[in-house]
Protein backbone atom coordinates (compact mmCIF):
# COMPACT_ATOMS: atom_id res chain seq x y z
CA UNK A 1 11.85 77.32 1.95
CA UNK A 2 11.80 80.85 0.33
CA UNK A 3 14.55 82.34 -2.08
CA UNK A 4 14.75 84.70 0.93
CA UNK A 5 15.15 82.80 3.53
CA UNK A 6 17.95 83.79 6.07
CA UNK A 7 19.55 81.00 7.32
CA UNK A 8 19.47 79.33 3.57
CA UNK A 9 23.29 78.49 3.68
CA UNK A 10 22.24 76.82 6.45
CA UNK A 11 19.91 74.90 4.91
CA UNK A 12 21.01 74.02 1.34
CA UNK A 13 24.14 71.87 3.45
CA UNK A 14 21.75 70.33 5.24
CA UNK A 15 19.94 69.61 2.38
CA UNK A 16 20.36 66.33 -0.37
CA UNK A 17 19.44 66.65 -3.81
CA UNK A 18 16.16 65.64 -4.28
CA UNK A 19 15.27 68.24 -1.71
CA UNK A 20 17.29 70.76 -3.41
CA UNK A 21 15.11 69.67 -6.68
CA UNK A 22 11.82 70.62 -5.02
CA UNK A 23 13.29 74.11 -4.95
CA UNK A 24 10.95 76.41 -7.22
CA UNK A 25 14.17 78.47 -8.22
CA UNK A 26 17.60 77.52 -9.80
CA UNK A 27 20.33 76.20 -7.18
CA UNK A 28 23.93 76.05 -8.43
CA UNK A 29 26.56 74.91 -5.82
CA UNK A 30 29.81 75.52 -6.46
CA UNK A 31 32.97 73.81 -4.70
CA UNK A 32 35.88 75.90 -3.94
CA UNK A 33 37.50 75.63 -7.88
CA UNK A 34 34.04 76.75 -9.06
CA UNK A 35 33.03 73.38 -10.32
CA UNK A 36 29.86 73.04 -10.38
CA UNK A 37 28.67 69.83 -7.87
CA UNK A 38 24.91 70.69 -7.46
CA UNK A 39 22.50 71.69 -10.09
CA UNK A 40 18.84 71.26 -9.71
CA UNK A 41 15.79 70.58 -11.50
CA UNK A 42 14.47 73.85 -11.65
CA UNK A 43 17.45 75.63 -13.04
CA UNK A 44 17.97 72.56 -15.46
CA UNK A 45 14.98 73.02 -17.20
CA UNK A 46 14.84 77.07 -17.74
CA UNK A 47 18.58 76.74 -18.66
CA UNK A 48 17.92 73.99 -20.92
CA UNK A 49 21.53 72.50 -20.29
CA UNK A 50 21.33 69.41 -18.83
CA UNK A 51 22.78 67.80 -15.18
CA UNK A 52 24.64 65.30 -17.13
CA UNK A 53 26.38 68.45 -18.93
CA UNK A 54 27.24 70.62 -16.26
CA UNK A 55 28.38 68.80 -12.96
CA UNK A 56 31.81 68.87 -12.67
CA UNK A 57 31.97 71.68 -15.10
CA UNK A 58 33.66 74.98 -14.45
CA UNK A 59 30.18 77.40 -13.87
CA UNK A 60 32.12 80.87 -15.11
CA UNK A 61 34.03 79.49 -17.90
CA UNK A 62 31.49 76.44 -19.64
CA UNK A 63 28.37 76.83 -18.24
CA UNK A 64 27.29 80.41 -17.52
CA UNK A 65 29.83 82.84 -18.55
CA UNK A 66 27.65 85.67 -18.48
CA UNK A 67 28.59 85.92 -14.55
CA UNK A 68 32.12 86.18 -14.81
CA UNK A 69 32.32 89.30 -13.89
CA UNK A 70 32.78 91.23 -10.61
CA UNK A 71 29.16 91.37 -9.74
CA UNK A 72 28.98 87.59 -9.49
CA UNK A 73 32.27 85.36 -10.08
CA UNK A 74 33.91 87.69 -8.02
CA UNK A 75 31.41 88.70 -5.14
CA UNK A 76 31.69 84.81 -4.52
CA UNK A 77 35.62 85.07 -3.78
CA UNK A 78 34.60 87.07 -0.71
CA UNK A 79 34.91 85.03 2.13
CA UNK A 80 31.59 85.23 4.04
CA UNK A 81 28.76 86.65 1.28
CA UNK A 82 25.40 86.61 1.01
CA UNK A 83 23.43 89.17 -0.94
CA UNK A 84 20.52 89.42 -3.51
CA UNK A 85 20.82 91.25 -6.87
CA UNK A 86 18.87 92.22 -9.87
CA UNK A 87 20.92 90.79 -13.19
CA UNK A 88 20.23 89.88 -16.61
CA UNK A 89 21.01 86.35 -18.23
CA UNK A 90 22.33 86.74 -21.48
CA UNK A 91 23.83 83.36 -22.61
CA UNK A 92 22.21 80.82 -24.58
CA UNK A 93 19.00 82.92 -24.18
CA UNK A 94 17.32 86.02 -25.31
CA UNK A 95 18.41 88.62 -22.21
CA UNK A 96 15.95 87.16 -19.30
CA UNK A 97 15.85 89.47 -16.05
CA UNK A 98 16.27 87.33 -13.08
CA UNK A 99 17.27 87.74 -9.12
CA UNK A 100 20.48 86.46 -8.08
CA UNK A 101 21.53 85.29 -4.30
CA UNK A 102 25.20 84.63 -3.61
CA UNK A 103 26.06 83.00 -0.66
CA UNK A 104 28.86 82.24 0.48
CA UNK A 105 30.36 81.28 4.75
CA UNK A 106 33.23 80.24 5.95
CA UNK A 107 31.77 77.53 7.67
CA UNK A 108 30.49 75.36 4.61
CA UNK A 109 33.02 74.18 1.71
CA UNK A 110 30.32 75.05 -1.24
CA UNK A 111 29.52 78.25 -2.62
CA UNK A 112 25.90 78.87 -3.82
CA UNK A 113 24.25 80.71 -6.89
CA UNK A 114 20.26 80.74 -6.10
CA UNK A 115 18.39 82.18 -9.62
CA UNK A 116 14.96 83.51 -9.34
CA UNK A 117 13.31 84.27 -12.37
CA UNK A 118 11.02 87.65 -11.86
């Protein structure tokens, strides 16, 4: 499965997590509070915080505050979303250009944050 896959929302439901581990780019899914319930392999290791550390964490506020802003936090309010963005990770790294996916449906309960680094 690509980063830019169509039908990914689709998909990552469908999906359990060691699936969602053989992902070659970060998956964050997010539950309606922004709590963070899925966290993969991939985006563990280049973020160097650890699984253990995250989960259940608010993403925004503890884990990656850099996208509280209205180009990510709040893009994922919207209530069906899914779009693809250049952006620039800036905490607890040097600045590291990446490509961000948002998703978001109002079918499925989690919201996801897919991180592509270019």
């Amino acid at each position: 499965m690509t980063f830019d896959d169509p039908s990914m929302a689709t998909l990552l439901e469908a999906m359990g997590d060691a699936e969602i581990n053989d992902l070659d780019y970060g998956v964050v899914g997010l539950d309606q509070e922004g709590l963070v319930e899925c966290y993969n392999v991939h985006e563990e290791r280049y973020s160097g915080l650890s699984r253990t550390r995250v989960v259940g964490r608010p993403f925004f506020f503890d884990v990656a505050p850099c996208m509280n802003n209205y180009l990510v936090a709040e893009r994922l309010e919207e209530a069906s979303l899914d779009v693809t963005l250049p952006y620039v990770l800036t905490f607890r790294m040097r600045p590291t250009p990446v490509k961000l996916r948002l998703i978001r449906t109002p079918t499925f309960r989690r919201r996801w944050v897919l991180i592509s680094r270019v």
